[in-house]
Protein backbone atom coordinates (compact mmCIF):
# COMPACT_ATOMS: atom_id res chain seq x y z
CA UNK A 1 77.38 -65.79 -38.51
CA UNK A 2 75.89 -68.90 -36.19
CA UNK A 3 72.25 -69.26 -37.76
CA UNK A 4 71.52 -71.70 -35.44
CA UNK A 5 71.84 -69.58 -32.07
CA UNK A 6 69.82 -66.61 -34.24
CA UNK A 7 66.73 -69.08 -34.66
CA UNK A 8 67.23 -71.22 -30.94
CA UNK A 9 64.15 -70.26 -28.89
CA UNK A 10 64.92 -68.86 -25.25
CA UNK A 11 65.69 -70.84 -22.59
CA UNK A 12 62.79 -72.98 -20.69
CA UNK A 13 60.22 -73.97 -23.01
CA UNK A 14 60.00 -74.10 -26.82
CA UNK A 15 57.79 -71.88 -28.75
CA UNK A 16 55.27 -72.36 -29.42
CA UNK A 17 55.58 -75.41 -27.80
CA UNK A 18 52.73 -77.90 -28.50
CA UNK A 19 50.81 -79.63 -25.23
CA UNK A 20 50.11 -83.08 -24.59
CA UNK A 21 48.48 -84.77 -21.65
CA UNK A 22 49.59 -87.98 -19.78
CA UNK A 23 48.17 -89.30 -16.74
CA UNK A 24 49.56 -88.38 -13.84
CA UNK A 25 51.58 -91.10 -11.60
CA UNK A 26 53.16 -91.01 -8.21
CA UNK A 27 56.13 -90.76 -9.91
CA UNK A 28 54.70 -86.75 -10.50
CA UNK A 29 54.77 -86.56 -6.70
CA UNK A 30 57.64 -84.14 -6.49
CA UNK A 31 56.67 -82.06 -8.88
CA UNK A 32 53.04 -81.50 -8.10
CA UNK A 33 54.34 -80.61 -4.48
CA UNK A 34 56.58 -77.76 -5.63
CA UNK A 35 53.44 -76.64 -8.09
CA UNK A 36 51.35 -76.28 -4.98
CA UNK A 37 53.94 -74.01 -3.46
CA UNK A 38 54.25 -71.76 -6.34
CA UNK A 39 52.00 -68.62 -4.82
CA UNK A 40 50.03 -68.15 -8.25
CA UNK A 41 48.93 -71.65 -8.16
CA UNK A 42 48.12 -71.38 -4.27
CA UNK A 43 46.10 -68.16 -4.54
CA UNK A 44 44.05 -70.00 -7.80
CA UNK A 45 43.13 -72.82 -5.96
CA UNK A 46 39.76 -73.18 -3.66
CA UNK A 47 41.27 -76.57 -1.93
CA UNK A 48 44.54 -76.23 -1.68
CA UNK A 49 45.17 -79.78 -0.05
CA UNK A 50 45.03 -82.48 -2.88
CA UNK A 51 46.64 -85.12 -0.72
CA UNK A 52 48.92 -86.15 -3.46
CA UNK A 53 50.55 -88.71 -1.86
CA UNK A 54 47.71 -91.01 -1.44
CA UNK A 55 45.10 -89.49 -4.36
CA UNK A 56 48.09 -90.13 -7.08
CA UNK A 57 47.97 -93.99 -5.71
CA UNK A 58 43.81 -93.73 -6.21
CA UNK A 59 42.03 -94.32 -9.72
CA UNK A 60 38.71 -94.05 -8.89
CA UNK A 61 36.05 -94.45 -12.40
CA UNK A 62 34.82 -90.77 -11.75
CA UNK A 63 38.05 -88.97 -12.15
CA UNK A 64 41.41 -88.58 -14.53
CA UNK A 65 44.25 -86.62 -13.59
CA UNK A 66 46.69 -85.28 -16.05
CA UNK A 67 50.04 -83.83 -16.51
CA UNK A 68 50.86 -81.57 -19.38
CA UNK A 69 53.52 -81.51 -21.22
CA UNK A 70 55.45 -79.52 -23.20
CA UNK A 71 58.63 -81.39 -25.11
CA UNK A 72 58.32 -83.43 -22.63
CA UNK A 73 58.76 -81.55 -19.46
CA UNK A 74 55.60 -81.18 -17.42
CA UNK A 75 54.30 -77.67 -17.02
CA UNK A 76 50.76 -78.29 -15.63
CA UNK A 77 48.23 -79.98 -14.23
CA UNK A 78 44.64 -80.96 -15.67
CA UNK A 79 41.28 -82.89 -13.53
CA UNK A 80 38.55 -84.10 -14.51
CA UNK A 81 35.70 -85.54 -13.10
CA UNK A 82 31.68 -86.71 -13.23
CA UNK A 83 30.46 -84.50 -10.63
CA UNK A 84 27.37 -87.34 -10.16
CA UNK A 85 29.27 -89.47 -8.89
CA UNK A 86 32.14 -87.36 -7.19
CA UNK A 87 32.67 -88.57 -4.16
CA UNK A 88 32.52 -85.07 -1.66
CA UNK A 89 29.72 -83.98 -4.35
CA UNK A 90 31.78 -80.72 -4.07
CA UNK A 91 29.41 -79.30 -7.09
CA UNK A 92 26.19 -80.36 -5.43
CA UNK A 93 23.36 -82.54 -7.06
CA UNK A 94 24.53 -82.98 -10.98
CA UNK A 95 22.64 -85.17 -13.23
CA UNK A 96 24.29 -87.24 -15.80
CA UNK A 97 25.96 -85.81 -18.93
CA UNK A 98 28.05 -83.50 -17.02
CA UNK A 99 31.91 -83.42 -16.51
CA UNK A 100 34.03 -80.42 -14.44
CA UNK A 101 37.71 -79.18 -15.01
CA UNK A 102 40.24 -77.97 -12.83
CA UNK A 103 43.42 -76.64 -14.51
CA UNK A 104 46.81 -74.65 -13.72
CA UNK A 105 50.20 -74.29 -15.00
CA UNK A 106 52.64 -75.23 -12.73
CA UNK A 107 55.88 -73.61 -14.32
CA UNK A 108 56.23 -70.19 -14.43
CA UNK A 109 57.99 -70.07 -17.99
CA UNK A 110 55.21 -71.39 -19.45
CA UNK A 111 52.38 -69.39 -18.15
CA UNK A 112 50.94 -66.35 -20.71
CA UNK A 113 52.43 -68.40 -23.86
CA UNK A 114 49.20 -69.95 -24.99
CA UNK A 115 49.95 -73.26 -23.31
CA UNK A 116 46.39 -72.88 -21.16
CA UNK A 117 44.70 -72.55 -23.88
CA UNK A 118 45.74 -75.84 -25.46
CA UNK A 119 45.57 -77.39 -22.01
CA UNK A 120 42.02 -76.98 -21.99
CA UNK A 121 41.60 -77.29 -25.34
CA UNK A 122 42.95 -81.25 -24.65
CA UNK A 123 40.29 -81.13 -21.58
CA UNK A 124 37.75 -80.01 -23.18
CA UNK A 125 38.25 -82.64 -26.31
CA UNK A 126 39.03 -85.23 -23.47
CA UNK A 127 35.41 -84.35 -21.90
CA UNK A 128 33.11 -84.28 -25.54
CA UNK A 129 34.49 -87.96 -27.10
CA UNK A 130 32.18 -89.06 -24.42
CA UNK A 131 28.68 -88.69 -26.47
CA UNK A 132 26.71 -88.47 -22.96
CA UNK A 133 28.61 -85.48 -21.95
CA UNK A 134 26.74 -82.21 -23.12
CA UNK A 135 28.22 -79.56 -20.25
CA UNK A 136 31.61 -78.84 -18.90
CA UNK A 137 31.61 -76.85 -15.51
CA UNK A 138 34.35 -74.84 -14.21
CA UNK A 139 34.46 -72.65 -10.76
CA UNK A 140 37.78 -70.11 -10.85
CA UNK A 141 37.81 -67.61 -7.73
CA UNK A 142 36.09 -64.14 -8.90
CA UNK A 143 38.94 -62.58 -7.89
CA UNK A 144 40.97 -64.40 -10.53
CA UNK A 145 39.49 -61.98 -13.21
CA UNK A 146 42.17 -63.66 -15.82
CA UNK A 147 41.16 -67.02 -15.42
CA UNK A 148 37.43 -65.89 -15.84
CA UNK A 149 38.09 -63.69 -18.93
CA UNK A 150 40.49 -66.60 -20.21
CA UNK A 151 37.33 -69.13 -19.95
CA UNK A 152 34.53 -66.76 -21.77
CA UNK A 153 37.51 -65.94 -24.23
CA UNK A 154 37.32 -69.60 -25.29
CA UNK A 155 33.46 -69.59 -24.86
CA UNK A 156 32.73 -70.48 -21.38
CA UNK A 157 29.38 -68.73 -20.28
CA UNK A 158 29.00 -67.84 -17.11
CA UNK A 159 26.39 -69.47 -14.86
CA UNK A 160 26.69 -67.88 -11.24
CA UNK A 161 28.45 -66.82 -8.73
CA UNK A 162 28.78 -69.00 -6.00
CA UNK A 163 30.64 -70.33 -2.97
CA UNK A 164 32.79 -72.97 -2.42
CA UNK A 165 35.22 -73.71 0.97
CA UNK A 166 34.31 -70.32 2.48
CA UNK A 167 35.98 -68.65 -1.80
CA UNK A 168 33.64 -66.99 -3.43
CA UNK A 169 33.32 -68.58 -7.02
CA UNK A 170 32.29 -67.96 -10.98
CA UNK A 171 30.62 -71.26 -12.18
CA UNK A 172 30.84 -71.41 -16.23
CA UNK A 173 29.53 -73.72 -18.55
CA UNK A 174 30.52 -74.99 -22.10
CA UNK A 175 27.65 -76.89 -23.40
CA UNK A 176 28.16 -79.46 -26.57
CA UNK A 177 27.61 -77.48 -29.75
CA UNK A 178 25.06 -80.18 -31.25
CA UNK A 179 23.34 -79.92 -27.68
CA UNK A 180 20.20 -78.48 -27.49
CA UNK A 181 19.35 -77.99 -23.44
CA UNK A 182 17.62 -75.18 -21.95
């Protein structure tokens, strides 16, 4: 008896697999393209054109894009930005001390295998090392009902509903625990 085969893990990722972020580079060009024609990732997303191929080449101070990976092999993609100074101001007027996320996984093997959840975990830690920040924002379609009962799962509370790019929205918000805002 092979021991070794009995205890291998199935193919595509490892399990459980532990996630680490990298900034993204053009050299993620390829890649992100064939995310954004995966149809799950396309029906999660309100703007569907990120403009990779110039936006990879772009580091402005407001925003840091991430790859996750697992092993090594990307699975997903992570933003984050300071909606104050944002340049489209895509969440409106937002005073300092906020930050928002925008997350998906990208390969289908390692969707529903708790690799989210650590990818936002990483956001989320990425977002509070910052003393100033005391909210993080996130907006997935109401129609995703997973996404939204992922985010209150790991304590998101929901804000409102609300459009944006003609999708109707759920804003949450995870404030700092030692915050105390109204």
């Amino acid at each position: 008896m092979n021991l070794s085969t009995e205890t291998e893990p199935p193919r595509g990722l490892p399990a459980p697999g532990i996630v680490s972020l990298r900034p993204a580079t053009p050299a993620d060009l390829e890649t992100l393209r064939r995310w954004d024609r995966d149809p799950d990732v396309r029906n999660s997303l309100i703007d569907s054109d990120w403009r990779w191929e110039t936006e990879l080449h772009r580091h402005p101070a407001w925003r840091e894009w991430f790859i996750a990976e697992v092993a090594g092999r990307p699975i997903g993609f992570i933003q984050i930005i300071d909606p104050e100074f944002e340049e489209t101001q895509y969440w409106g007027c937002c005073e300092a001390g906020h930050r928002a996320i925008d997350l998906w996984i990208g390969e289908p093997d390692a969707r529903n295998r708790g690799c989210g959840t650590q990818m936002i975990e990483r956001a989320i830690e990425r977002c509070f090392a910052d003393p100033g920040v005391h909210t993080i924002l996130l907006d997935p379609k109401e129609e995703n009902v997973a996404a939204c009962r992922f985010y209150e799962r790991l304590g998101f509370e929901f804000v409102a509903k609300r459009e944006f790019y003609g999708d109707e929205c759920c804003v949450y918000r995870l404030r700092r625990p030692d915050t105390d805002l109204n």
